[in-house]
C-alpha atoms as a PDB file:
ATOM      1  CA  UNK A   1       0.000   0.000   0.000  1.00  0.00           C
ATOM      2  CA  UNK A   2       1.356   3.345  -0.833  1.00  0.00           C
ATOM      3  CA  UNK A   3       1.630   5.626   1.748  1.00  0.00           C
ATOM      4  CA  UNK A   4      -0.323   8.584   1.670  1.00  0.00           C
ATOM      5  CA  UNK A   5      -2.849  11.057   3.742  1.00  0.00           C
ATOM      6  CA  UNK A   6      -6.779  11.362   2.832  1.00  0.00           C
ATOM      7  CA  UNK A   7      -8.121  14.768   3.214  1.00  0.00           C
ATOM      8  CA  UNK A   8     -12.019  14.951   2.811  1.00  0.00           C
ATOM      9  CA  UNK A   9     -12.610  17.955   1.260  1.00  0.00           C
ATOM     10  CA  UNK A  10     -15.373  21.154   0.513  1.00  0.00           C
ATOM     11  CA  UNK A  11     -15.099  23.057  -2.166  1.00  0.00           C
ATOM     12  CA  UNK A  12     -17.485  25.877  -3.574  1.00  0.00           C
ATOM     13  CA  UNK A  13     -17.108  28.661  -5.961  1.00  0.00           C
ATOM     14  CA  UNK A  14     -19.356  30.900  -8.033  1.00  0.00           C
ATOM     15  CA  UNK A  15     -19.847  30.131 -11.766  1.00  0.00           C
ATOM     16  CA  UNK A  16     -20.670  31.906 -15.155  1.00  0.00           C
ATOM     17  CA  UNK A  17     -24.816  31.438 -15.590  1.00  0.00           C
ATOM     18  CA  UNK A  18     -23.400  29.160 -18.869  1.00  0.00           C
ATOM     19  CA  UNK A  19     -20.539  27.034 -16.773  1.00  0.00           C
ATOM     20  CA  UNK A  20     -20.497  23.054 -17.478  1.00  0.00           C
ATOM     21  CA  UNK A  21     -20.749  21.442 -14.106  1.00  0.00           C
ATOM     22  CA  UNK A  22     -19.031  18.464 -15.032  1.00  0.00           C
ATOM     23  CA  UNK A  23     -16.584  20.199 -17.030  1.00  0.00           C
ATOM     24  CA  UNK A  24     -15.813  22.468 -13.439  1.00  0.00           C
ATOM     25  CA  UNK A  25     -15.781  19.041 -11.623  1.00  0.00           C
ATOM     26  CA  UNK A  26     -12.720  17.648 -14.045  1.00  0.00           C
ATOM     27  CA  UNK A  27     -11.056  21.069 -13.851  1.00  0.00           C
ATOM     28  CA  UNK A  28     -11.201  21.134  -9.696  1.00  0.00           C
ATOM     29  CA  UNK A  29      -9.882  17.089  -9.529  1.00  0.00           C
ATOM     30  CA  UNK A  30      -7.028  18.194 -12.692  1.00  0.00           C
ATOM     31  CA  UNK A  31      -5.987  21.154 -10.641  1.00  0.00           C
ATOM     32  CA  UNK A  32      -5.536  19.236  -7.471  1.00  0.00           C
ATOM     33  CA  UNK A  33      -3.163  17.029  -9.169  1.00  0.00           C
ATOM     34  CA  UNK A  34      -1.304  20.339  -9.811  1.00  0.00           C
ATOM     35  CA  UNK A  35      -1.173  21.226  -6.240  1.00  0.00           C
ATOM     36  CA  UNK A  36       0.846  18.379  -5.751  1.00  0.00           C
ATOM     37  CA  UNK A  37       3.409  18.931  -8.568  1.00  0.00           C
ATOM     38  CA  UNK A  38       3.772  22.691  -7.993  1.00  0.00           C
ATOM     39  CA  UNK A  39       7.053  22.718  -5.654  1.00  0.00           C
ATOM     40  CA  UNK A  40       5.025  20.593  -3.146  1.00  0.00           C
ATOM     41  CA  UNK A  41       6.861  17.335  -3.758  1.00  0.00           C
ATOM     42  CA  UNK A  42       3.858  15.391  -4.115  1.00  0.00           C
ATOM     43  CA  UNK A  43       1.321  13.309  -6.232  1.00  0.00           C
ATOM     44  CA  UNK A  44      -1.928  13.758  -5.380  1.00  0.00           C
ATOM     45  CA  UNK A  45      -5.534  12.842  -6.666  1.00  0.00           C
ATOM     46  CA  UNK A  46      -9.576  13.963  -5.732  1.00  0.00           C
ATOM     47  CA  UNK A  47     -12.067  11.859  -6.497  1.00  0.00           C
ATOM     48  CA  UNK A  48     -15.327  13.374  -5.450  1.00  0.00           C
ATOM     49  CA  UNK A  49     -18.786  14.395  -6.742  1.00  0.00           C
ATOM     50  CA  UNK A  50     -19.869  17.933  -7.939  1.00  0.00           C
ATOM     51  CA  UNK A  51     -23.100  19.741  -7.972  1.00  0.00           C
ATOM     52  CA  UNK A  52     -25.087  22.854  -8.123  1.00  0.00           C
ATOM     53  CA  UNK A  53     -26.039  24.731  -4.958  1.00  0.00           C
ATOM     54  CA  UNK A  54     -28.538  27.275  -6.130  1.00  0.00           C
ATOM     55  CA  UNK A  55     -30.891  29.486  -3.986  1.00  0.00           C
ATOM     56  CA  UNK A  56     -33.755  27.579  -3.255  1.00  0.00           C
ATOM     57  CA  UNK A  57     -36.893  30.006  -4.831  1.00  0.00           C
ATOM     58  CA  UNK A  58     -39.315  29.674  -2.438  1.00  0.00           C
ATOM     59  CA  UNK A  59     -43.425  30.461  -3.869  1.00  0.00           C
ATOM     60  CA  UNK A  60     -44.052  34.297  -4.093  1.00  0.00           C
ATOM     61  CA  UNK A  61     -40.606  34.830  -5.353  1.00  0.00           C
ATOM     62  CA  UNK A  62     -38.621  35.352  -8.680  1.00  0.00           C
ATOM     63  CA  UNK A  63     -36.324  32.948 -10.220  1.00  0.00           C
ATOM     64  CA  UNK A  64     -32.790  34.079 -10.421  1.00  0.00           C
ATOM     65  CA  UNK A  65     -31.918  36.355 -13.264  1.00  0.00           C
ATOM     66  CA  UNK A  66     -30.156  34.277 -16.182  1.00  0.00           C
ATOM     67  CA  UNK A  67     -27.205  36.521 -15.438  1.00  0.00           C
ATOM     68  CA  UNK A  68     -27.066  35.951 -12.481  1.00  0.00           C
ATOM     69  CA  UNK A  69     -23.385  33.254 -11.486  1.00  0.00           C
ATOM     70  CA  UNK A  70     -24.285  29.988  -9.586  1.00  0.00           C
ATOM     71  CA  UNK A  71     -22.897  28.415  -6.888  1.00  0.00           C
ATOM     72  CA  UNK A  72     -21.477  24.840  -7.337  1.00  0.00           C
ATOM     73  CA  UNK A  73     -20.081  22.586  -4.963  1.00  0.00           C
ATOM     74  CA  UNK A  74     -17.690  19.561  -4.839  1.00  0.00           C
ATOM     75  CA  UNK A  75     -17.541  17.300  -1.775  1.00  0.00           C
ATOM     76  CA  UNK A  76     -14.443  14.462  -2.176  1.00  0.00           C
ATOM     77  CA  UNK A  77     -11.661  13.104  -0.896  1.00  0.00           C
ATOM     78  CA  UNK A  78      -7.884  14.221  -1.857  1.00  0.00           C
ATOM     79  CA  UNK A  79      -5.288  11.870  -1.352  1.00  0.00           C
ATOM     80  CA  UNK A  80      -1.616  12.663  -1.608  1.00  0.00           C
ATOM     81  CA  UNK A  81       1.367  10.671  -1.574  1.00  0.00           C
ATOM     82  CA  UNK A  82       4.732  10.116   1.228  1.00  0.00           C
ATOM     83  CA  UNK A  83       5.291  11.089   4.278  1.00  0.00           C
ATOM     84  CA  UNK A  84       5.332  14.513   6.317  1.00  0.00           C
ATOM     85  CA  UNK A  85       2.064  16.035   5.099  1.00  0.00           C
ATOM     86  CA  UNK A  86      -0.622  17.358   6.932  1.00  0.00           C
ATOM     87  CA  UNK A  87      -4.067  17.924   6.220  1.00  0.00           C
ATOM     88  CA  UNK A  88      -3.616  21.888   6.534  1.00  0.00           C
ATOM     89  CA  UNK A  89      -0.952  21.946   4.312  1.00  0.00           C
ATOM     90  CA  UNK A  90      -2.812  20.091   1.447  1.00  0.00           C
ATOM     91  CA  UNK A  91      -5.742  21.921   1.672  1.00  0.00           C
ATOM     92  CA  UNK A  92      -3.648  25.266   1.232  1.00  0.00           C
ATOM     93  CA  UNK A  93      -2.126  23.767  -1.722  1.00  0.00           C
ATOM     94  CA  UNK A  94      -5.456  22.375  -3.053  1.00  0.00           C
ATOM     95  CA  UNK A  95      -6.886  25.940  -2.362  1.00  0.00           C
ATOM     96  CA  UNK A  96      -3.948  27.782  -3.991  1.00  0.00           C
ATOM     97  CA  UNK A  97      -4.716  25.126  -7.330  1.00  0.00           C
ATOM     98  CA  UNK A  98      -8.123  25.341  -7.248  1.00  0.00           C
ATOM     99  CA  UNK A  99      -8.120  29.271  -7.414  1.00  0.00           C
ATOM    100  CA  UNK A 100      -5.473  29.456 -10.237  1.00  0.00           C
ATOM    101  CA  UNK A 101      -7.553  27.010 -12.432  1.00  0.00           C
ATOM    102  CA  UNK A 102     -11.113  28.553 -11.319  1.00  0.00           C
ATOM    103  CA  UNK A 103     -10.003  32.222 -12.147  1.00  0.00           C
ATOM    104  CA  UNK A 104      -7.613  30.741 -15.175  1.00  0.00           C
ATOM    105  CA  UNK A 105     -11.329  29.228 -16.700  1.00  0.00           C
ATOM    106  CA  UNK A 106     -13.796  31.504 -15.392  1.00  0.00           C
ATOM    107  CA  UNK A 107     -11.924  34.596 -14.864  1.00  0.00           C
ATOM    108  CA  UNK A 108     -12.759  36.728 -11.622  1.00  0.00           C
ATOM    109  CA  UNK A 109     -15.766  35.559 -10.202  1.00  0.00           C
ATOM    110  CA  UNK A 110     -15.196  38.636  -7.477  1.00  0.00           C
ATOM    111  CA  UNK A 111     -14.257  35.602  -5.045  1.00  0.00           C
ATOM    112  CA  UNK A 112     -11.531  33.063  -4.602  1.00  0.00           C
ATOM    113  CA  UNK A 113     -12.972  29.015  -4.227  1.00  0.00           C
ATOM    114  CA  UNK A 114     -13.222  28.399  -1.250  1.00  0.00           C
ATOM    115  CA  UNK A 115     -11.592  24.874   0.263  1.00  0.00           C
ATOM    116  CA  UNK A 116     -12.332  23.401   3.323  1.00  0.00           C
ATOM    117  CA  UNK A 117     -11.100  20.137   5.254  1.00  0.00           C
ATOM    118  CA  UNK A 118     -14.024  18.518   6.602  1.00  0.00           C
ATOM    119  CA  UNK A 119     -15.387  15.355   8.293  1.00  0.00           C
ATOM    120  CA  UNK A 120     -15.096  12.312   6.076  1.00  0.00           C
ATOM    121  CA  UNK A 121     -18.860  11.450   6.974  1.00  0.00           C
ATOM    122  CA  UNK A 122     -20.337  14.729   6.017  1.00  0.00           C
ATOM    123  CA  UNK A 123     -18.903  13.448   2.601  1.00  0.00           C
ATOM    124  CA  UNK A 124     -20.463  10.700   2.635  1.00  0.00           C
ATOM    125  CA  UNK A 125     -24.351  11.871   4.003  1.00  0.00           C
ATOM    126  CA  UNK A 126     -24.178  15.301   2.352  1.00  0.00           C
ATOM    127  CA  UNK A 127     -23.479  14.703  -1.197  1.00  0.00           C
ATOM    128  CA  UNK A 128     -26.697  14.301  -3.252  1.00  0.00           C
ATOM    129  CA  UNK A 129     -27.582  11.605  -4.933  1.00  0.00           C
ATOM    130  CA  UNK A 130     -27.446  13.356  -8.731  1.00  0.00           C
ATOM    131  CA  UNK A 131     -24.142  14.771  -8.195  1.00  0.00           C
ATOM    132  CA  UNK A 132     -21.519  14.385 -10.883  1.00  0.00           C
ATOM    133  CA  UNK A 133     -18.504  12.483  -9.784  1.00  0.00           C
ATOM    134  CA  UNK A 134     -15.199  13.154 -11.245  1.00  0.00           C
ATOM    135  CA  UNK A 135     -11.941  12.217 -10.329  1.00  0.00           C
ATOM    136  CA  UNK A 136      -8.150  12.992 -11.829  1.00  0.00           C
ATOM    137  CA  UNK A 137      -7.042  11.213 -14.514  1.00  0.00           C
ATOM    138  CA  UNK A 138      -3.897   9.020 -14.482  1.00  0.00           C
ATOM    139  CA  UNK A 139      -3.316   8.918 -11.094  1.00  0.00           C
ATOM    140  CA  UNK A 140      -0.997   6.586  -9.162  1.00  0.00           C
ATOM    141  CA  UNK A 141      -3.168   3.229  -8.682  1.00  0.00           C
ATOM    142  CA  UNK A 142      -2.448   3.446  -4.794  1.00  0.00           C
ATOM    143  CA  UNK A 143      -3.981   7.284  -4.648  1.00  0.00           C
ATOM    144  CA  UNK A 144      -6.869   6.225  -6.478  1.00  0.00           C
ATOM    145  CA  UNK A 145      -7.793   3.208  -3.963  1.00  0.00           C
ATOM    146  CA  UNK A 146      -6.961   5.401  -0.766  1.00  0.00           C
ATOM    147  CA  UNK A 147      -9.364   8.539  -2.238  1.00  0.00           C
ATOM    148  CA  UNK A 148     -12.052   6.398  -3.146  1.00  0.00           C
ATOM    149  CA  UNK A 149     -15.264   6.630  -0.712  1.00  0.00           C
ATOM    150  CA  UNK A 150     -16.097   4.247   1.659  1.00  0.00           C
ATOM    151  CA  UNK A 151     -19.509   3.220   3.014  1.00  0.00           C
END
């Protein structure tokens, strides 16, 4: 088994009206594998499921202009590879990644992604069930079995 450190992970941004949602979702697990590579020393690889978190519109009110940016959401599991990590230190990296692809695709959404370290079982109760999963693509075979969700 290859030894490596799970983070689970929150991330949320705003979006362009138009965005792809799983098109974001392959361009937040690609960019993790850049926060590994980036003078961090490290592979890493998400695997996780996005999905939109849009203002519910409650009866009486207005849908939300077609202007207007949405709010999407990823909730996954990073895992990166040796020794000597810790879970702060990936998320900054994942957060610094994240950002730098987000703004690289979307431009300024007026807000950086946020990226949160968070309970491995809100992962697993608070994703809903038509979220889009997405994961990086030719990871090491040892990242992908450690990021992989349990029941």
């Amino acid at each position: 088994m290859l030894d490596s450190l799970i983070v689970p992970l929150f991330v949320t941004t705003d979006l362009p009206p138009d965005a792809d949602l799983a098109e974001f979702g392959v361009l937040l697990a690609e960019s993790a594998r850049a926060a590994g590579h980036e003078g961090a020393g490290y592979d890493a690889f998400l695997a996780g499921k996005v999905f939109w978190l849009d203002r519910p519109v409650l009866p009486g009110q207005r849908p939300p202009a077609r202007s207007e940016s949405r709010f999407a959401g990823l909730l996954g599991h990073v895992a990166v590879s040796g020794s000597g990590h810790t879970p702060r230190q990936v998320v900054a990296d994942v957060r610094r990644a994240v950002a730098a692809a987000v703004t690289g695709r979307y431009g300024d959404m007026g807000v950086a992604p946020a990226v949160f370290a968070i309970r491995d079982r809100d992962v697993r109760e608070r994703t809903p069930d038509d979220a889009v999963p997405v994961d990086s693509r030719d990871a090491a075979a040892g990242l992908v079995t450690a990021a992989r969700p349990r029941p």
